[in-house]
C-alpha atoms as a PDB file:
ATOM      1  CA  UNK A   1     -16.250  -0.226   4.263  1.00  0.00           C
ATOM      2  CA  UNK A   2     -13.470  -2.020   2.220  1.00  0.00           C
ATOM      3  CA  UNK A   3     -10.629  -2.929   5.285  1.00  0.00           C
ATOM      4  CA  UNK A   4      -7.301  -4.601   4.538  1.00  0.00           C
ATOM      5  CA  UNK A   5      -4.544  -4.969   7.037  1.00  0.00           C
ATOM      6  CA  UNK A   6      -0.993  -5.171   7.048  1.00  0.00           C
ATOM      7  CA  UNK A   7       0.281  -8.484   5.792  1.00  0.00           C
ATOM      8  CA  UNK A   8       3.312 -10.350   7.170  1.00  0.00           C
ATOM      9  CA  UNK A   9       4.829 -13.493   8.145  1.00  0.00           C
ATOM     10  CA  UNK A  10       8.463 -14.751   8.286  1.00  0.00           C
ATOM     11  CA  UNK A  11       7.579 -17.886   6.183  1.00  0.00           C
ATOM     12  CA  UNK A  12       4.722 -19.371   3.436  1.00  0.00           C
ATOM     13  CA  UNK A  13       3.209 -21.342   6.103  1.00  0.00           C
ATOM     14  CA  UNK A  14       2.484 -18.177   8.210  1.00  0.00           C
ATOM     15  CA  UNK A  15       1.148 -15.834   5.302  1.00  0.00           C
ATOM     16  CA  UNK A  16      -1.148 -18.533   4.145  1.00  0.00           C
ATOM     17  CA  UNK A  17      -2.801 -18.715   7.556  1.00  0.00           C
ATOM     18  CA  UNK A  18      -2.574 -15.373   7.976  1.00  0.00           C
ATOM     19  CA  UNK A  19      -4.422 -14.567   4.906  1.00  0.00           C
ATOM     20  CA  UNK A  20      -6.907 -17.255   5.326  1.00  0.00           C
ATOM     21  CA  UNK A  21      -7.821 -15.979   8.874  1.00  0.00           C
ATOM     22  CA  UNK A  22      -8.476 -12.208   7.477  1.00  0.00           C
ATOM     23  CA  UNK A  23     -10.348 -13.270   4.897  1.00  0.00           C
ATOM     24  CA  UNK A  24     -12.503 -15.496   7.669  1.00  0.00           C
ATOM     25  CA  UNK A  25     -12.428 -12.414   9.519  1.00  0.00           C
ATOM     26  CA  UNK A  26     -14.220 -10.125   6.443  1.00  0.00           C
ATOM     27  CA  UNK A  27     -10.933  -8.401   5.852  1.00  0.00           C
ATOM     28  CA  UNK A  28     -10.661  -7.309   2.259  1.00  0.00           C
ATOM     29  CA  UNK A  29      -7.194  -7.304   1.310  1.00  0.00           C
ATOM     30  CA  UNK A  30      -3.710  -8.030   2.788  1.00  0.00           C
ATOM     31  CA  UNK A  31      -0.910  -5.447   2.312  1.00  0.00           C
ATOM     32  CA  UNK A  32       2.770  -6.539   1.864  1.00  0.00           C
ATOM     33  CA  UNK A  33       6.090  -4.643   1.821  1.00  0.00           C
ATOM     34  CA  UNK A  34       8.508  -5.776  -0.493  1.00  0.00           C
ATOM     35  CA  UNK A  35      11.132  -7.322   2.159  1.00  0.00           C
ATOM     36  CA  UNK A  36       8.284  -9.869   3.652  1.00  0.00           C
ATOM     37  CA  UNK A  37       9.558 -13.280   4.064  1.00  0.00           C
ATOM     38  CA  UNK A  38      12.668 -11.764   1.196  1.00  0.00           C
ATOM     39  CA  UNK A  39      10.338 -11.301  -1.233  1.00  0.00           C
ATOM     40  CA  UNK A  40       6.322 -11.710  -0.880  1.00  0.00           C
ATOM     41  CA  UNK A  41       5.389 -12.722  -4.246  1.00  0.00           C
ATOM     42  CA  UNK A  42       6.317 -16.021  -4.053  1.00  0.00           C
ATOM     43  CA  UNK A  43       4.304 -16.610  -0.394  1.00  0.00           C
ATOM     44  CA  UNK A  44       1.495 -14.180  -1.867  1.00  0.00           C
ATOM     45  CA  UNK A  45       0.736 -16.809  -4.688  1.00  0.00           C
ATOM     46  CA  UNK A  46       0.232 -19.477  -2.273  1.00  0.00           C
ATOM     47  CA  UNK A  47      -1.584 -17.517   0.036  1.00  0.00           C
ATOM     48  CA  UNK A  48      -4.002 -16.523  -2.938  1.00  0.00           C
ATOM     49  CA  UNK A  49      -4.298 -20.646  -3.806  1.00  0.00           C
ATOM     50  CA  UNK A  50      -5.702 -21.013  -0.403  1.00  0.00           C
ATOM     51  CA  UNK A  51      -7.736 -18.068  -0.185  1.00  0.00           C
ATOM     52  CA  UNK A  52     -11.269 -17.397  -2.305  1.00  0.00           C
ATOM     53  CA  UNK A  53     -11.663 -13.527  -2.090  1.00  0.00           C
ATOM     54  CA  UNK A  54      -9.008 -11.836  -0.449  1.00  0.00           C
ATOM     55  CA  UNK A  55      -7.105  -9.324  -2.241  1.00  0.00           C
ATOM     56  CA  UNK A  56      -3.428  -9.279  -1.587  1.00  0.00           C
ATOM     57  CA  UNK A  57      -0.731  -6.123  -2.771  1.00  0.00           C
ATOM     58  CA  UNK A  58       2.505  -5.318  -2.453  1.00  0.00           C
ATOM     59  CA  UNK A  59       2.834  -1.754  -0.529  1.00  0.00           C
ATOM     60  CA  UNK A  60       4.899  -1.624  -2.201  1.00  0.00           C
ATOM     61  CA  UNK A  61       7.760  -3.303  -4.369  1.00  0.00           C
ATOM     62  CA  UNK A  62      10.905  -1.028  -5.325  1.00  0.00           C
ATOM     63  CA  UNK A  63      11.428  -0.270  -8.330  1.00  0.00           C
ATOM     64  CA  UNK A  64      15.442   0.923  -8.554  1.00  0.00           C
ATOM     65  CA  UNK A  65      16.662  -2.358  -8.098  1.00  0.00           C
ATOM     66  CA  UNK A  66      14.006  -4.638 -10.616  1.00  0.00           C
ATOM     67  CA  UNK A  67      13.736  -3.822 -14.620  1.00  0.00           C
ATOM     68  CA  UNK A  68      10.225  -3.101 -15.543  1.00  0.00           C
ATOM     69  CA  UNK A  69      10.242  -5.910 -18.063  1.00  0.00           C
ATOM     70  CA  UNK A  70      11.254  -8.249 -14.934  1.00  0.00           C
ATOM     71  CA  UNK A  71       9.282  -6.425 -12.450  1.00  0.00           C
ATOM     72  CA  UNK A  72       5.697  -7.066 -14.681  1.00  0.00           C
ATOM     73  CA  UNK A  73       6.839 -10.727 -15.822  1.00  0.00           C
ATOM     74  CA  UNK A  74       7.620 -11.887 -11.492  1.00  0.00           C
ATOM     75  CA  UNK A  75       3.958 -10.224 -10.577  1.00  0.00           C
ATOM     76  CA  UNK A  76       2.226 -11.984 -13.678  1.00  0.00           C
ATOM     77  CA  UNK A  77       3.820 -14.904 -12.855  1.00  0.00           C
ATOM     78  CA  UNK A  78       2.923 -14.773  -9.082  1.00  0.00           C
ATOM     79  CA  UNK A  79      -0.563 -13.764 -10.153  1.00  0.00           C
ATOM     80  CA  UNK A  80      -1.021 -16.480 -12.615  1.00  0.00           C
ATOM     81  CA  UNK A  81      -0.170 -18.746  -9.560  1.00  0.00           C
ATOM     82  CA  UNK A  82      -2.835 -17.436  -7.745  1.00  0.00           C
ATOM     83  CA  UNK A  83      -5.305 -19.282  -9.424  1.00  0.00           C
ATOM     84  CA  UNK A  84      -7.775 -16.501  -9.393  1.00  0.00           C
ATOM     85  CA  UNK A  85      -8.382 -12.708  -9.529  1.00  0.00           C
ATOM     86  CA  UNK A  86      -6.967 -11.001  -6.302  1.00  0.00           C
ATOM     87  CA  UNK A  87      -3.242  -9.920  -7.344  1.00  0.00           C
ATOM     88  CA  UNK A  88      -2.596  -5.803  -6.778  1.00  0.00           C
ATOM     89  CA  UNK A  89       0.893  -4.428  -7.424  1.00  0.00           C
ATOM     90  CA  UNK A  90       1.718  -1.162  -5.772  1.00  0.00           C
ATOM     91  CA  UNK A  91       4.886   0.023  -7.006  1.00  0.00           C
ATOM     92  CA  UNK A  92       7.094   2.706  -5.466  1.00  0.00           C
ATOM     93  CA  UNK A  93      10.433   4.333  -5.582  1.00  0.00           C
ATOM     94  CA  UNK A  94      11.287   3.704  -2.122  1.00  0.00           C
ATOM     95  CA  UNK A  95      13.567   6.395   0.088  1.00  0.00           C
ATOM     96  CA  UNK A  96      17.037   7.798  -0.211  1.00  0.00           C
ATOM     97  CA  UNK A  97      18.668   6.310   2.471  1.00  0.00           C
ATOM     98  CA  UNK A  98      17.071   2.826   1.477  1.00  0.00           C
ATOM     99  CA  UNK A  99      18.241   3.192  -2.211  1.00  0.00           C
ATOM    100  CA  UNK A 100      21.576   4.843  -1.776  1.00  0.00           C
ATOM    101  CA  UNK A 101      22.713   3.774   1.318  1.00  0.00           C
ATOM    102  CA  UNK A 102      21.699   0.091   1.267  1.00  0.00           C
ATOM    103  CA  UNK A 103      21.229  -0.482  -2.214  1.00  0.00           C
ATOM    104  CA  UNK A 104      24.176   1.440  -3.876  1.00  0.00           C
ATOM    105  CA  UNK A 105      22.439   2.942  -6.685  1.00  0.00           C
ATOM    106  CA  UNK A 106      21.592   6.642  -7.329  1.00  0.00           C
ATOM    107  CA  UNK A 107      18.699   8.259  -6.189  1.00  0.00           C
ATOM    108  CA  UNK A 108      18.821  11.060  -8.710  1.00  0.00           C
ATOM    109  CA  UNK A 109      15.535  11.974 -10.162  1.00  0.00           C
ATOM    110  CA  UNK A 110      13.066   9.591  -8.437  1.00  0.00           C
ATOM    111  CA  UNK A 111       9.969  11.197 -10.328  1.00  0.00           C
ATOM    112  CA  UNK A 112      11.122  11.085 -13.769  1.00  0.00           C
ATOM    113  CA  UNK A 113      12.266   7.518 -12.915  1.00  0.00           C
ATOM    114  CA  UNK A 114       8.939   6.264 -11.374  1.00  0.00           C
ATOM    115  CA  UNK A 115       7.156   7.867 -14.211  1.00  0.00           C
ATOM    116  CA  UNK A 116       9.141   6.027 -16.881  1.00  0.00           C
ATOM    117  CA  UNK A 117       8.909   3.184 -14.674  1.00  0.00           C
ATOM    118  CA  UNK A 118       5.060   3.041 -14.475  1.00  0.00           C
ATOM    119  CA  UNK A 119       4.462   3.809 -17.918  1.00  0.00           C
ATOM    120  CA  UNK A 120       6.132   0.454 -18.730  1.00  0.00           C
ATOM    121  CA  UNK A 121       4.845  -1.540 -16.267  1.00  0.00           C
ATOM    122  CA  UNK A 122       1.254  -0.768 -16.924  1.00  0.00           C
ATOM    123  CA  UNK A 123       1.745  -1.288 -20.894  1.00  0.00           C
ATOM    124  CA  UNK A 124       3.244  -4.178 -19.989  1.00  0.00           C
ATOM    125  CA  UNK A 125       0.106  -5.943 -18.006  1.00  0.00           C
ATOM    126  CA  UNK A 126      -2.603  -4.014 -19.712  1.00  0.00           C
ATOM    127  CA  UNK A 127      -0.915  -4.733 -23.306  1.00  0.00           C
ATOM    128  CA  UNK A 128       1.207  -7.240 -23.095  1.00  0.00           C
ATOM    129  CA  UNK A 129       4.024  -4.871 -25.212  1.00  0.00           C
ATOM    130  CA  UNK A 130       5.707  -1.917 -24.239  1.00  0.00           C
ATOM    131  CA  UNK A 131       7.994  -0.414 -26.623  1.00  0.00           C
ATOM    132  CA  UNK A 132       9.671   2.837 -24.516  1.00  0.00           C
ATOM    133  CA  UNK A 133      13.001   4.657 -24.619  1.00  0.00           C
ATOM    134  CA  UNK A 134      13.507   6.996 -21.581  1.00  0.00           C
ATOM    135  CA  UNK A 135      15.651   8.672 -19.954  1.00  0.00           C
ATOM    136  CA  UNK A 136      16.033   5.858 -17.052  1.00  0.00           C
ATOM    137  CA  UNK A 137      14.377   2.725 -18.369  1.00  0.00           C
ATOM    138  CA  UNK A 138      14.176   1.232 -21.783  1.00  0.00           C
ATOM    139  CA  UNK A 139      12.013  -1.794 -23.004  1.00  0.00           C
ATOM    140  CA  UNK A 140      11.414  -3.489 -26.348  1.00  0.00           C
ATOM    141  CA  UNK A 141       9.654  -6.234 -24.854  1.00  0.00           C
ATOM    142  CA  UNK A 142       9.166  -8.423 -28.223  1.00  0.00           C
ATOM    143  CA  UNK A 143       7.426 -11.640 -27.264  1.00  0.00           C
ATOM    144  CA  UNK A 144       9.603 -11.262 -23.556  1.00  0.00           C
ATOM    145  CA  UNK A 145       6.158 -10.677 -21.356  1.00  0.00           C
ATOM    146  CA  UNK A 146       4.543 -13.688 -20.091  1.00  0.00           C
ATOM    147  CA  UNK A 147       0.652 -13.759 -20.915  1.00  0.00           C
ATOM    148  CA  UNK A 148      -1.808 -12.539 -17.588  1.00  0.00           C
ATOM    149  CA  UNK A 149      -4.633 -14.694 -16.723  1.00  0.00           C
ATOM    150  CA  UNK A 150      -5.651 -12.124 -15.004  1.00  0.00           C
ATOM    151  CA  UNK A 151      -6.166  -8.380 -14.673  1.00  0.00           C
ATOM    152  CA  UNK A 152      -3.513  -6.886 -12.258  1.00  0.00           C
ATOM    153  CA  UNK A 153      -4.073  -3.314 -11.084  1.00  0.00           C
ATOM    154  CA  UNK A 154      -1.319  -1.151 -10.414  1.00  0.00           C
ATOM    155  CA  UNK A 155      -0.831   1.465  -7.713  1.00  0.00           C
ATOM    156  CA  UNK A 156       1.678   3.796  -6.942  1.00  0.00           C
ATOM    157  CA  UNK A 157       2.871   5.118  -3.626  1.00  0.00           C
ATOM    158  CA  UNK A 158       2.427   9.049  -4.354  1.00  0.00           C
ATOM    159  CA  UNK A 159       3.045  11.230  -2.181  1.00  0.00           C
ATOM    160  CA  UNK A 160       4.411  14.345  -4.228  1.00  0.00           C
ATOM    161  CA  UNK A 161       2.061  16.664  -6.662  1.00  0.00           C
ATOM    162  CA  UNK A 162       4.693  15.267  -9.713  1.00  0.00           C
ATOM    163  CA  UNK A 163       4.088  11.625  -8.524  1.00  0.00           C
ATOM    164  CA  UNK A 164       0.194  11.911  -8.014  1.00  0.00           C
ATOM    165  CA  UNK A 165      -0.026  12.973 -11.739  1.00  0.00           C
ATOM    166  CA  UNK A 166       1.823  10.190 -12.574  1.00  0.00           C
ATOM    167  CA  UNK A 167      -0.479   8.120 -10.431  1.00  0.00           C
ATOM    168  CA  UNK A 168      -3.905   9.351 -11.890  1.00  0.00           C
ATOM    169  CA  UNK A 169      -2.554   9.583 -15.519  1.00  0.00           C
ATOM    170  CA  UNK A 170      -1.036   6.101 -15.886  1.00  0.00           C
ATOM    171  CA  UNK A 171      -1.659   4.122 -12.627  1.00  0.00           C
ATOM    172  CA  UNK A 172      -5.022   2.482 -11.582  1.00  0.00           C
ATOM    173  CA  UNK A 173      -4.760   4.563  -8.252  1.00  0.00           C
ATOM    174  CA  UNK A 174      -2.561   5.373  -4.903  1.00  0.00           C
ATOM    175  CA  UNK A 175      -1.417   3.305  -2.012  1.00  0.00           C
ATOM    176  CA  UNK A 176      -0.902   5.825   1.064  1.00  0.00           C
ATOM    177  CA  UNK A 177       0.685   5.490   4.326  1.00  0.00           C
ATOM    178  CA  UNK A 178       0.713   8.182   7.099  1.00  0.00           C
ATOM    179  CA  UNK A 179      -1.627  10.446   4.453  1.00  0.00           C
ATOM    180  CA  UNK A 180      -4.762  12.030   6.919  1.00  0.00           C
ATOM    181  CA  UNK A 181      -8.375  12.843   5.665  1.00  0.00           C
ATOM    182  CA  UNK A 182      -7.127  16.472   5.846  1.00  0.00           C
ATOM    183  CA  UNK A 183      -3.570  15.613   3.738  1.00  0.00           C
ATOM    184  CA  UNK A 184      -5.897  13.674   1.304  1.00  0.00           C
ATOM    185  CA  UNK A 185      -8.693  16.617   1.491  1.00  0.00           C
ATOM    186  CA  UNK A 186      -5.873  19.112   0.922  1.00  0.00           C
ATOM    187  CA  UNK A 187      -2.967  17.851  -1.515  1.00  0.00           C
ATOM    188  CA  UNK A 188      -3.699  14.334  -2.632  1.00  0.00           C
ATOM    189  CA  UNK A 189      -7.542  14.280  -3.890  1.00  0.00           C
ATOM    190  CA  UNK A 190      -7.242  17.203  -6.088  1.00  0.00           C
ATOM    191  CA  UNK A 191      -4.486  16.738  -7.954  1.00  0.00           C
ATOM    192  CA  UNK A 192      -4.766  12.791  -8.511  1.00  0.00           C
ATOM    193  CA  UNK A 193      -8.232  13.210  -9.278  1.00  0.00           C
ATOM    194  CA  UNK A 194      -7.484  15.956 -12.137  1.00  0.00           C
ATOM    195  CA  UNK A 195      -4.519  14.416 -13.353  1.00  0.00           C
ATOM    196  CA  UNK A 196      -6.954  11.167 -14.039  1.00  0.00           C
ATOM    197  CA  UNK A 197      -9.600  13.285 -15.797  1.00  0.00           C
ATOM    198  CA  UNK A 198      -7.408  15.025 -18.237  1.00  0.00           C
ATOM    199  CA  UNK A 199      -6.017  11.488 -19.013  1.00  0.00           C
ATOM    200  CA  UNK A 200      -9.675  10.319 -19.460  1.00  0.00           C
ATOM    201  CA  UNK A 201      -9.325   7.510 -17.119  1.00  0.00           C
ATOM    202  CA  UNK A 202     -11.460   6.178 -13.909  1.00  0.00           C
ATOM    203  CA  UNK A 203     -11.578   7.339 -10.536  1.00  0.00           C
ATOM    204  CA  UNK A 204      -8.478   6.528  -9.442  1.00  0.00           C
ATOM    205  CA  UNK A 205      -8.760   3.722  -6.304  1.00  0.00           C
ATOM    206  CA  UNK A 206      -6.934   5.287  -3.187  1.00  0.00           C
ATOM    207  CA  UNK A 207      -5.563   3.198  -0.289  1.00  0.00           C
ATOM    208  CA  UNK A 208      -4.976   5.135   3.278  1.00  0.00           C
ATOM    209  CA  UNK A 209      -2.875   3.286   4.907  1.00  0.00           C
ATOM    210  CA  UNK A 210      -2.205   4.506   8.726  1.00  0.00           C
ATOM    211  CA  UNK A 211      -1.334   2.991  12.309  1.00  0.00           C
ATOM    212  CA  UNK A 212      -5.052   2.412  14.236  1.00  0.00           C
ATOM    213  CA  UNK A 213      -5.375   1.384  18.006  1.00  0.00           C
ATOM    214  CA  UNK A 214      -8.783   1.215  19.671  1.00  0.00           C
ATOM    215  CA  UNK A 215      -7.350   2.366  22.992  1.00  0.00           C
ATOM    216  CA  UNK A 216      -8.752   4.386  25.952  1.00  0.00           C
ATOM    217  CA  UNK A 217      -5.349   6.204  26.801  1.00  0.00           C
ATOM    218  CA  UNK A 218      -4.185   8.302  23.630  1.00  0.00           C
ATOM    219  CA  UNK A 219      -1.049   9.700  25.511  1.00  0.00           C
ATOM    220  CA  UNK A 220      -0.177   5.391  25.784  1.00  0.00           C
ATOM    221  CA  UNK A 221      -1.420   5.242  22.098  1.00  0.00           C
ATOM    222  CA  UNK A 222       0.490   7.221  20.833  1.00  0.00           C
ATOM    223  CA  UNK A 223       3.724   6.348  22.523  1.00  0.00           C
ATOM    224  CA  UNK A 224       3.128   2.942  20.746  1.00  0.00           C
ATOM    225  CA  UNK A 225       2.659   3.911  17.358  1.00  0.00           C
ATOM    226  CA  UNK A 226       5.978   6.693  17.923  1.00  0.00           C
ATOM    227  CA  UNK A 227       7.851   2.967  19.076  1.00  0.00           C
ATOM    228  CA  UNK A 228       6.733   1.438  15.784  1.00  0.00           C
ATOM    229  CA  UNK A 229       7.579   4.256  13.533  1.00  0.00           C
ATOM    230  CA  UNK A 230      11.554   5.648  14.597  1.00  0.00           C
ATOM    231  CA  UNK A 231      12.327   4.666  11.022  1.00  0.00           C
ATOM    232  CA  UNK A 232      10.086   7.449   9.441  1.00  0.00           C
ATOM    233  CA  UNK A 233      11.902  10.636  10.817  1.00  0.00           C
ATOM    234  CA  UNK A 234      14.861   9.577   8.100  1.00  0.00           C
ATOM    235  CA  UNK A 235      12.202   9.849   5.240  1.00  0.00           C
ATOM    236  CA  UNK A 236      11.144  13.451   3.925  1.00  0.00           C
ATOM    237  CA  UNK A 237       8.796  11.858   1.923  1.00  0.00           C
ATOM    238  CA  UNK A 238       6.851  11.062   5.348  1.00  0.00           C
ATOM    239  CA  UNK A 239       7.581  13.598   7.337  1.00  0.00           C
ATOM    240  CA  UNK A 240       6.253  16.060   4.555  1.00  0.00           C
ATOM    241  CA  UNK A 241       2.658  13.861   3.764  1.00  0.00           C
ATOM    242  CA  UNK A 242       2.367  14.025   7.765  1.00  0.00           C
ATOM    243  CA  UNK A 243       3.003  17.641   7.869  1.00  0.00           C
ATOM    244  CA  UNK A 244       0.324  18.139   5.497  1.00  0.00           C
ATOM    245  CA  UNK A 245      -2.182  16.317   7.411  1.00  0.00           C
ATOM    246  CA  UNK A 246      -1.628  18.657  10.414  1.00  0.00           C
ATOM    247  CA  UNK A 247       0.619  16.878  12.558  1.00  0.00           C
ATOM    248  CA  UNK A 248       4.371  16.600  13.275  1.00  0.00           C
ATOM    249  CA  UNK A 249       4.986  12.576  13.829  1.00  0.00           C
ATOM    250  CA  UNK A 250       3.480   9.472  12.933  1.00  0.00           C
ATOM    251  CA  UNK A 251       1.460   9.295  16.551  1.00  0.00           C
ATOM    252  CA  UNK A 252      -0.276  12.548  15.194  1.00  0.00           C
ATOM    253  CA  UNK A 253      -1.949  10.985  12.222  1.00  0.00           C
ATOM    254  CA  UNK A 254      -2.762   7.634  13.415  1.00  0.00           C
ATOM    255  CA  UNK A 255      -6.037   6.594  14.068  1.00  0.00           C
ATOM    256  CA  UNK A 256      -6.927   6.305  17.897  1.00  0.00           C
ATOM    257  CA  UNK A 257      -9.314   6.146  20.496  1.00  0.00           C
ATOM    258  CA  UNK A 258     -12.537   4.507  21.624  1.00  0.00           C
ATOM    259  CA  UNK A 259     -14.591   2.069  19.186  1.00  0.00           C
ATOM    260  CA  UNK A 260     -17.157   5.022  18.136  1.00  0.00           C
ATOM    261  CA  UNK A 261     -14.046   7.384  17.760  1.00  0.00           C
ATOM    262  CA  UNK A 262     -11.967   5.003  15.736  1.00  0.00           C
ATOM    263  CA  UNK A 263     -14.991   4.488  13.601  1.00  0.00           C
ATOM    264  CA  UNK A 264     -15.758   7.824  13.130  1.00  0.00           C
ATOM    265  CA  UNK A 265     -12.088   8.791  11.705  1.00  0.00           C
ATOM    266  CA  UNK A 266     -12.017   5.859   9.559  1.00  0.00           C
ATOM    267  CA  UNK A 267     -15.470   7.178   8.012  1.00  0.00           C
ATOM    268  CA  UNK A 268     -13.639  10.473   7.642  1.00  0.00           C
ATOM    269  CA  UNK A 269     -11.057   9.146   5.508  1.00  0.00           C
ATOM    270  CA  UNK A 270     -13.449   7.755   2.962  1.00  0.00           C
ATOM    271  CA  UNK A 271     -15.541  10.940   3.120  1.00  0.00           C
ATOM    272  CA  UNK A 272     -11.784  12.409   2.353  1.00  0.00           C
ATOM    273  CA  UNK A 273     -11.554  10.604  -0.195  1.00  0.00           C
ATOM    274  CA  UNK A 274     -10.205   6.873   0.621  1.00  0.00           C
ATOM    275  CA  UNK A 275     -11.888   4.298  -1.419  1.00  0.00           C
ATOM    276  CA  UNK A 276      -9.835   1.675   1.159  1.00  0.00           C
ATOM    277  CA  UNK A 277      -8.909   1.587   4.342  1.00  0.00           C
ATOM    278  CA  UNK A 278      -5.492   0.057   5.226  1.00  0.00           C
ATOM    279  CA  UNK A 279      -5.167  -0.408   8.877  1.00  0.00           C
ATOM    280  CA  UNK A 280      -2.300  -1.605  10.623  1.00  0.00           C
ATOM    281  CA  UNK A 281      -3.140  -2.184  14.083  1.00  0.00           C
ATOM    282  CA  UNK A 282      -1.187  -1.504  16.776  1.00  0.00           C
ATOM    283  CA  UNK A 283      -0.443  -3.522  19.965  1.00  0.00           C
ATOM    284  CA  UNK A 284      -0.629  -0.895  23.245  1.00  0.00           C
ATOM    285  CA  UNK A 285       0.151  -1.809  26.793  1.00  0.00           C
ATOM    286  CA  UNK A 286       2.974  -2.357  29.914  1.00  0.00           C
ATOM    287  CA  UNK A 287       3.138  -6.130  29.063  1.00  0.00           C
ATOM    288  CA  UNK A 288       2.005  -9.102  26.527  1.00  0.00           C
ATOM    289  CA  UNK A 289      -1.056  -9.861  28.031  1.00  0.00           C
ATOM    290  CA  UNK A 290      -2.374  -6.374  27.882  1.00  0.00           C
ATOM    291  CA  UNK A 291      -0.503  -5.472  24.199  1.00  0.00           C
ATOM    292  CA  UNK A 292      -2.597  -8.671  23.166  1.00  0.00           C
ATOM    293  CA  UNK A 293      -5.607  -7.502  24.706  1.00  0.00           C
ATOM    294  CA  UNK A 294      -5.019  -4.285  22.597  1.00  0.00           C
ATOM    295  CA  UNK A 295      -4.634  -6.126  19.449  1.00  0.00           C
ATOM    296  CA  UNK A 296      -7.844  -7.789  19.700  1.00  0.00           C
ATOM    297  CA  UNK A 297     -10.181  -5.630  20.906  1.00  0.00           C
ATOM    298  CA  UNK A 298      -8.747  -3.316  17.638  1.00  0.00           C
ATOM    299  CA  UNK A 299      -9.320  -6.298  15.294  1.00  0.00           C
ATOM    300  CA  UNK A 300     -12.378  -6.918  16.289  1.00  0.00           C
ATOM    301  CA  UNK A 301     -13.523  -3.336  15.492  1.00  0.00           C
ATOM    302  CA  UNK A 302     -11.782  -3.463  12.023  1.00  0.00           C
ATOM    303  CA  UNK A 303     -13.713  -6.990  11.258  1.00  0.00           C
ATOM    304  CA  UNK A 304     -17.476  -5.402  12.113  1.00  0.00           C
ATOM    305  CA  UNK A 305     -16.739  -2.726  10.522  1.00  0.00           C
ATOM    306  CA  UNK A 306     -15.633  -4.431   6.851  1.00  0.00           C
ATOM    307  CA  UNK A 307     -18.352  -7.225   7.540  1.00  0.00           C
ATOM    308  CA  UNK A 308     -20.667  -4.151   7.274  1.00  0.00           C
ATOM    309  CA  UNK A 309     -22.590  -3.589   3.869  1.00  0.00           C
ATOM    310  CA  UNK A 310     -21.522  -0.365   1.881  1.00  0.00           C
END
């Protein structure tokens, strides 16, 4: 079972041990947002220097505020400095409030936007060229993209029906959060999967991201993962995906319970559909002793589980 976690780390030092303990651990990949340590990209290239294996991804980078030209140039440049194959970028369009309200830009047609947006991008890394006028974003790159050493695959956080045909048409796959085996059994599978076989490419890859806690006591579970996920009830994007999957907050849809419980929901998001599992565990319990306690007995889990063969 292919298990990443959530990356983080304030500074370089701390995401290059971090990485090279998951990878120690069997983890498979490392998962950043875009605001880690500012900007991961720079500490994700070191990280991959002192790493073999690992595979580290932005989930995800924004695209509103970086040109695609810029956008494929930074992540061939951080992959390049990598050393080695390992480098995913998952792309999304971010949220209202984050775009508008902190950012100062419109938020006006996200899906034609992202679709223009992704169209470039992957030209741009598969290609090396991209010569696009839309609607949002225009590029005549011309000699401006910087040559890949190596392949970088591109996912997009789709949620929507719109945006999962743009995934499975153009992308190399989907990088979920809060999406349940029964959201991906019911709205995501079918419609990313046909949108990639009418565009004649592979199975798309899909990442499931979701909160996981090996825990005992689901009613103190779940109060943990609600603690770790107030920002979510601002972003209909979320609350919609979760809705799908049955439930009415993030607690609902997060992974919890006993080792042989936890195992068995994480095999029923792969039976769903998942091709990866991105966990982000949680810490549960009255004090720091305990919410450490938590933490490890979930890691451990996680690391038998992706140390098992497929």
């Amino acid at each position: 079972m292919r298990i990443g976690l959530t990356g983080g780390g304030t500074s370089v030092d701390s995401m290059v041990r971090q990485a090279q303990q998951a990878e120690a651990d069997g983890f498979a990949s490392l998962w950043y947002a875009s605001a880690v340590a500012g900007d991961p990209l720079v500490a994700m290239a070191f990280a991959g220097r002192s790493t073999t294996s690992i595979e580290l991804g932005t989930a995800v980078l924004q695209t509103y505020p970086c040109h695609p030209l810029l956008q494929a140039n930074r992540t061939v440049a951080a992959a390049n400095a990598m050393g080695r194959p390992g480098l995913t970028l998952g792309l999304g369009p971010s949220h209202r409030p984050i775009v508008e309200d902190v950012l100062g830009l419109s938020y006006d047609r996200p899906a034609r936007h992202t679709e223009e947006y992704v169209r470039i991008v992957t030209a741009l890394l598969r290609d090396g060229n991209a010569d696009f006028d839309g609607a949002d974003w225009t590029t005549h790159s011309a000699g401006r993209m910087a040559a890949a050493e190596h392949a970088v695959p591109v996912l997009l956080a789709a949620l929507s029906p719109r945006m999962l045909r743009v995934a499975g048409s153009h992308a190399d796959g989907v990088i979920l959060w809060l999406a349940s085996a029964a959201a991906l059994e019911r709205s995501i599978m079918p419609v990313l999967s046909a949108a990639a076989d009418a565009a004649g490419r592979p199975a798309p890859r899909v990442v499931a991201g979701l909160p996981v806690a090996v825990h005992n006591d689901r009613a103190e579970a779940e109060a943990a993962v609600a603690a770790t996920a107030t920002g979510y009830g601002a972003m209909p994007n979320f609350e919609q995906i979760v809705a799908t999957g049955g439930g009415s907050s993030a607690a609902d849809v997060a992974i919890i319970g006993d080792e042989a419980s936890v195992q068995r929901q994480l095999e029923r998001l792969i039976t769903a559909g998942a091709t990866d599992i991105w966990a982000q565990p949680v810490a549960v319990g009255a004090d720091r002793e305990q919410r450490r306690s938590s933490l490890r007995r979930t890691r451990a889990l996680l690391s038998a589980l992706a140390r098992q063969p497929d």
